[in-house]
Every structure is written in structure tokens, then in C-alpha cells.
Protein backbone atom coordinates (compact mmCIF):
# COMPACT_ATOMS: atom_id res chain seq x y z
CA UNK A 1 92.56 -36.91 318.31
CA UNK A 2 94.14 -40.29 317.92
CA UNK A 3 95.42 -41.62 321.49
CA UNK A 4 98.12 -44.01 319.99
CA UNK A 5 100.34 -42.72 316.58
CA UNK A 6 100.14 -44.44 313.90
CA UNK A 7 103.37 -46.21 313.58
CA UNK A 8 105.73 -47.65 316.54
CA UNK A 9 108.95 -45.66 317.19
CA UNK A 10 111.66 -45.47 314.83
CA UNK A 11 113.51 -49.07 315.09
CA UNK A 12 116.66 -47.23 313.41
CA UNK A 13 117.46 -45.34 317.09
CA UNK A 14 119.17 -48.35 318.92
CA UNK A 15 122.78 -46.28 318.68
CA UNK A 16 120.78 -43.20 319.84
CA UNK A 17 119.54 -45.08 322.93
CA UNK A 18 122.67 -47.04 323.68
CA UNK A 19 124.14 -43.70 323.44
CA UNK A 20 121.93 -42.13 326.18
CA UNK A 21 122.50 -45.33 328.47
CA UNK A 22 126.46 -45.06 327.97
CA UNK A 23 126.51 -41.49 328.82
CA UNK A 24 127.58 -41.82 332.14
CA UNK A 25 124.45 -40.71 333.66
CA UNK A 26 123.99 -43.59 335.46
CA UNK A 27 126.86 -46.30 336.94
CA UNK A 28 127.36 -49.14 335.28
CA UNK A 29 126.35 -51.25 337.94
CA UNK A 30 122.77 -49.94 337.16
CA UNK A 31 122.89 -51.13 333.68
CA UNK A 32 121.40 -55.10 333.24
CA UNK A 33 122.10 -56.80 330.33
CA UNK A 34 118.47 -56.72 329.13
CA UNK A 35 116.79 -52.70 330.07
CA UNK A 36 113.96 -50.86 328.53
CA UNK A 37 114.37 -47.32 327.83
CA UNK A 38 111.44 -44.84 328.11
CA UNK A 39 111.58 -41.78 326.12
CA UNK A 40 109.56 -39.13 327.49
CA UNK A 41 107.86 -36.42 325.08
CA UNK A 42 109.20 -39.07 322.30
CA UNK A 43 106.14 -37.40 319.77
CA UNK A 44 105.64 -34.04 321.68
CA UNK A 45 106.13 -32.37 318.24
CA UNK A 46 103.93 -34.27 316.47
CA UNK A 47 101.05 -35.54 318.63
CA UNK A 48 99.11 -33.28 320.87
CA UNK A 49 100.18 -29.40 321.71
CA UNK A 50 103.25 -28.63 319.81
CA UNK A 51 106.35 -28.45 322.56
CA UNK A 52 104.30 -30.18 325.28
CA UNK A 53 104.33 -33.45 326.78
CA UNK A 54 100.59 -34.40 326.89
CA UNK A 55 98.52 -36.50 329.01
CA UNK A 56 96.11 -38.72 328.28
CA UNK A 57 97.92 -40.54 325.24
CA UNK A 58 100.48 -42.40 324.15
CA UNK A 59 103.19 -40.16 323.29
CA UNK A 60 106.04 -41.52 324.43
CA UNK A 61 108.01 -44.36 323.75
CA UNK A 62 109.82 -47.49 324.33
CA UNK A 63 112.90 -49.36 324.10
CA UNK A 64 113.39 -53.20 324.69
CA UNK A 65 117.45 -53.30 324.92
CA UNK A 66 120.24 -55.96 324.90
CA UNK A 67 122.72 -57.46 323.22
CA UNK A 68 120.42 -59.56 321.07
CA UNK A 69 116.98 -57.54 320.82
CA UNK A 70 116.50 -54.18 320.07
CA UNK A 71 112.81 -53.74 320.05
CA UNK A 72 110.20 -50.37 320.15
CA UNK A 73 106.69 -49.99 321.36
CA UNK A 74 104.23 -46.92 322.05
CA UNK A 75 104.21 -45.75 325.36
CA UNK A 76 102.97 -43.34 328.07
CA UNK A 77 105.35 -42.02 330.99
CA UNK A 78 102.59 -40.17 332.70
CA UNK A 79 99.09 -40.09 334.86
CA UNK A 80 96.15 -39.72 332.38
CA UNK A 81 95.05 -36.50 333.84
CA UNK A 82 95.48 -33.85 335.95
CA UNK A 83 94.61 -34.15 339.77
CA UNK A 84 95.83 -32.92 343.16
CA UNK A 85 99.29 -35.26 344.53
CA UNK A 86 99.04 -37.78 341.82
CA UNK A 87 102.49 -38.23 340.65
CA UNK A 88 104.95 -38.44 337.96
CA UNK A 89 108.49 -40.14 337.48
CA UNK A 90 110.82 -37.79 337.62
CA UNK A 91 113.19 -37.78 335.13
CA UNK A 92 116.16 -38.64 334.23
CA UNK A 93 115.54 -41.47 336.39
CA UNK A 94 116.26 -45.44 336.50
CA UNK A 95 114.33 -47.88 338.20
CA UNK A 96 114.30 -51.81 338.90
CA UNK A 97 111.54 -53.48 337.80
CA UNK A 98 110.36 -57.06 338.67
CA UNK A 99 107.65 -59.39 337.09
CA UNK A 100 104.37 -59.69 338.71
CA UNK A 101 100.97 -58.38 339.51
CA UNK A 102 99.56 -54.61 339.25
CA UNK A 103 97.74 -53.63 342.46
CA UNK A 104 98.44 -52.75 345.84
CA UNK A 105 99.23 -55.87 347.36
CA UNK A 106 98.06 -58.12 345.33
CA UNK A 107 99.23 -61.67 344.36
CA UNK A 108 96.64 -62.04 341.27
CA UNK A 109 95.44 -59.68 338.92
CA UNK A 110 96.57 -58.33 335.44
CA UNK A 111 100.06 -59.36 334.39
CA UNK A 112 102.29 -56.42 334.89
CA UNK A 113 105.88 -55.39 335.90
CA UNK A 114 106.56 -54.26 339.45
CA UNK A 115 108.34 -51.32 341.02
CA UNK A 116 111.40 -52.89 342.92
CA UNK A 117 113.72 -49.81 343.91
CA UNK A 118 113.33 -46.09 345.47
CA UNK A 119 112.01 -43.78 342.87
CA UNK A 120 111.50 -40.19 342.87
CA UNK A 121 108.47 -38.52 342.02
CA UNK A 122 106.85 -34.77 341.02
CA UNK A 123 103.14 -34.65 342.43
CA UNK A 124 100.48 -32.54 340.98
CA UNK A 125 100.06 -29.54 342.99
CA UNK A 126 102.47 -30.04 345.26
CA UNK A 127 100.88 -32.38 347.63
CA UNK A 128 102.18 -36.11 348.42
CA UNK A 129 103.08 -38.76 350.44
CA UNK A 130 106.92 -39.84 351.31
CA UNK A 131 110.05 -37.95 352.01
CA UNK A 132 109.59 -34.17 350.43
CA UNK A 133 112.92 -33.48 348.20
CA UNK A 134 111.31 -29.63 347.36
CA UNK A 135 109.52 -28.22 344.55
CA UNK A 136 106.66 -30.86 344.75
CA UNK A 137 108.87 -33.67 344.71
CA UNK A 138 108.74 -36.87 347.05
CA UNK A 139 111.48 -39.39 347.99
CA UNK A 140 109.53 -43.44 348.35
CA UNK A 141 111.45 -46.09 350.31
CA UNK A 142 110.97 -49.70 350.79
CA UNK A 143 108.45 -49.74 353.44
CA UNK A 144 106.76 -47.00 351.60
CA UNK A 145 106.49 -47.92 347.70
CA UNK A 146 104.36 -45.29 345.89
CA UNK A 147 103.76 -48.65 343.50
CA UNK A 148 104.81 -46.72 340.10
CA UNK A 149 104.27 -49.97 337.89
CA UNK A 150 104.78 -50.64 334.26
CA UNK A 151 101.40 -52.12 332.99
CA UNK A 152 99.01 -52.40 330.37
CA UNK A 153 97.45 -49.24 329.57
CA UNK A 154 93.80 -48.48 328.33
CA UNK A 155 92.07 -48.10 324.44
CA UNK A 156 90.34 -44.74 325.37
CA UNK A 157 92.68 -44.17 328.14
CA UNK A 158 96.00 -44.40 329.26
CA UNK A 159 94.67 -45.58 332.29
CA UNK A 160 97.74 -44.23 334.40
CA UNK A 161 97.41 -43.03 338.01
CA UNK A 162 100.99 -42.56 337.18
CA UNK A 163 102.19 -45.58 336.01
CA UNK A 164 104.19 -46.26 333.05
CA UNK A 165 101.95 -47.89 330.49
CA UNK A 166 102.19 -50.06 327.16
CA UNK A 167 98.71 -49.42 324.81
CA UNK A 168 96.41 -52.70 324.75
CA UNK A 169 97.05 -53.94 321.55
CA UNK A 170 101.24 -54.38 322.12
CA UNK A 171 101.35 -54.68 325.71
CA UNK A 172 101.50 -58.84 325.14
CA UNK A 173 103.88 -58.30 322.72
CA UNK A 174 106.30 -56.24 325.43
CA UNK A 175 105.42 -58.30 328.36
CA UNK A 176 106.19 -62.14 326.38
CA UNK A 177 109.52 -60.04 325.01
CA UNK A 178 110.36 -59.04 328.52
CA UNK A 179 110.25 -62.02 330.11
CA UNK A 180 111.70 -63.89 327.34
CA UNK A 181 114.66 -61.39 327.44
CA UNK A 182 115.12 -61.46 331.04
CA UNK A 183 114.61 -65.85 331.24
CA UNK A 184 117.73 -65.76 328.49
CA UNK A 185 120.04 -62.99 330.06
CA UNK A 186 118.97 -64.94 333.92
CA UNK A 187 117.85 -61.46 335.13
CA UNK A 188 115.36 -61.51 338.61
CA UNK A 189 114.57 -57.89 337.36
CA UNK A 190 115.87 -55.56 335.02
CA UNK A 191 116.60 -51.66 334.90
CA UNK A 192 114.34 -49.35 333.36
CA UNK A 193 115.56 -45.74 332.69
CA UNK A 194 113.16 -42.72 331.58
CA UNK A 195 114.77 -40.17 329.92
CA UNK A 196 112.95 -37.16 328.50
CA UNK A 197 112.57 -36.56 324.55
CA UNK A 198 112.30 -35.69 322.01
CA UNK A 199 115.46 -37.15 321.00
CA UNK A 200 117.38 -36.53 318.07
């Protein structure tokens, strides 16, 4: 079974998306000029079990939103596997994101965007760290990040812990577009919201 589909997600959705992000689901003062858009389950229909949201590929997808760039990648919203408190963005859900380094507290490494906000997450069996909200899901804060980045992922791997992750060949693609976006719209970080698919 092939890990990535064979074609990036459909370019022709940017009303569809700017539809979901003016929704009212979130305030507008959540909204930065430049925001990527994760689509959860984006090819659960098509890739994988029928109706599910697999793990362990990239079926999911990606946005790269503002008023002068509408661009879509492959993605994958979730851990690779399986496995006892390792956890998964809840969503709907927006978080910040900054530019920097994946790792636990690192200040070098591979190039990778940074969680920069509280996030809520669902942990596999029901067993985690932070504050418990119920029904296996945990609360972070800032002295206790649960570090869900948005990195490069794997080629026979998504190589999430539970991470949001771009598939080697377009992750420099994303990141250069990113940054690019976020250097002309002056942004220190930028929202990312993960909304679950399919969407029609």
C-alpha cells in the first residue's frame, strides 16, 4: 500500500477552506493573515480502510492560506502507530506555530515548525501527561508543552510520535513557502487549524 497518494490535494478547494476558517468556529483574532489548514481524514475514502482515518500514511492534507497563496501538500495529522498515552490533536482545534527546531529543547536539529500555544490532546489508551479534560483527553500549558510540532515526516514512515507531518519529498517546498509567506505578511508565527475531513 502506497504511504503518500498519488497526486497533492485538490488546488480547486481554497473557497471550501476559507469557508471552514470563516465559519465562526474560531474568533477572528485567531485568524493570521498567512494560516495552514490541516484536513484530517482528507483521503479516508480512498486510501487505507474505507471510513477510517489511518495511521501510518499520509492521508491527510494541507492548506498554505492567504491573501496571495493558496497552496496544497500531503499530509499526516496523526502518530504513526498505535501505543499506550501517545497522543493526538484533537480536533477541531487551532494552534500557533513558530519557526524553529524539532526536539525537546533543542536549538539545532532538523528545520521544523514549533508548537507555540496550549493544545489539547486524545492519548492512546487513556493514559497521559498534563491537565485530564475526560475521555482520554489532556489539557498542555506553557511550562508543560507536550511539543506537538509540524515537521518533516518519513519515506516508509510518517515518523509521527504525534506530530503533524509534511512527506520528505514536499516538506522543503512547505517549509521555504511558509517562511516566505510569513517574512511578507511580518508574522512571528502563524495559526494552524486542523479540522477533520473528508470535506466536500
Amino acid at each position: 500500500m502506497s504511504r503518500t497518494p498519488p497526486l497533492k490535494p485538490q488546488a480547486s478547494r481554497k473557497e471550501v477552506i476559507q469557508a471552514l476558517i470563516d465559519s465562526g468556529l474560531w474568533s477572528n483574532d485567531k485568524v493570521t493573515r498567512m494560516s495552514v489548514i490541516g484536513i484530517r481524514g482528507y483521503y479516508q475514502d480512498t486510501m487505507g480502510k474505507i471510513g477510517v482515518n489511518d495511521r501510518g500514511i499520509y492521508d491527510d492534507a494541507v492548506f498554505v492560506l492567504s491573501p496571495t497563496c493558496f497552496k496544497s501538500f500531503n499530509f499526516n495529522t496523526d502518530p504513526s502507530a498505535y501505543r499506550r498515552g501517545r497522543a493526538s490533536l484533537d480536533s477541531p482545534q487551532v494552534v500557533k506555530y513558530v519557526a524553529g527546531y524539532h526536539g525537546y529543547g533543542r536549538s539545532s536539529g532538523h528545520n521544523a515548525f514549533r508548537q507555540a500555544s496550549d493544545v489539547v490532546v486524545h492519548r492512546d489508551s487513556k493514559v497521559g501527561n498534563g491537565k485530564p479534560l475526560g475521555n482520554g483527553r489532556f489539557k498542555d500549558s506553557s511550562s508543560k508543552r507536550f511539543w506537538i510540532n509540524l515537521h518533516r515526516g518519513g519515506r516508509s514512515t510518517t515518523s509521527s510520535a504525534g506530530c503533524q507531518t509534511v512527506p520528505v519529498k514536499q516538506w522543503d517546498h512547505f517549509y521555504s513557502l511558509v517562511l516566505s509567506e510569513m517574512k511578507g505578511y511580518k508574522q512571528a508565527n502563524f495559526s494552524y487549524f486542523l479540522i477533520n475531513g473528508p470535506i466536500t
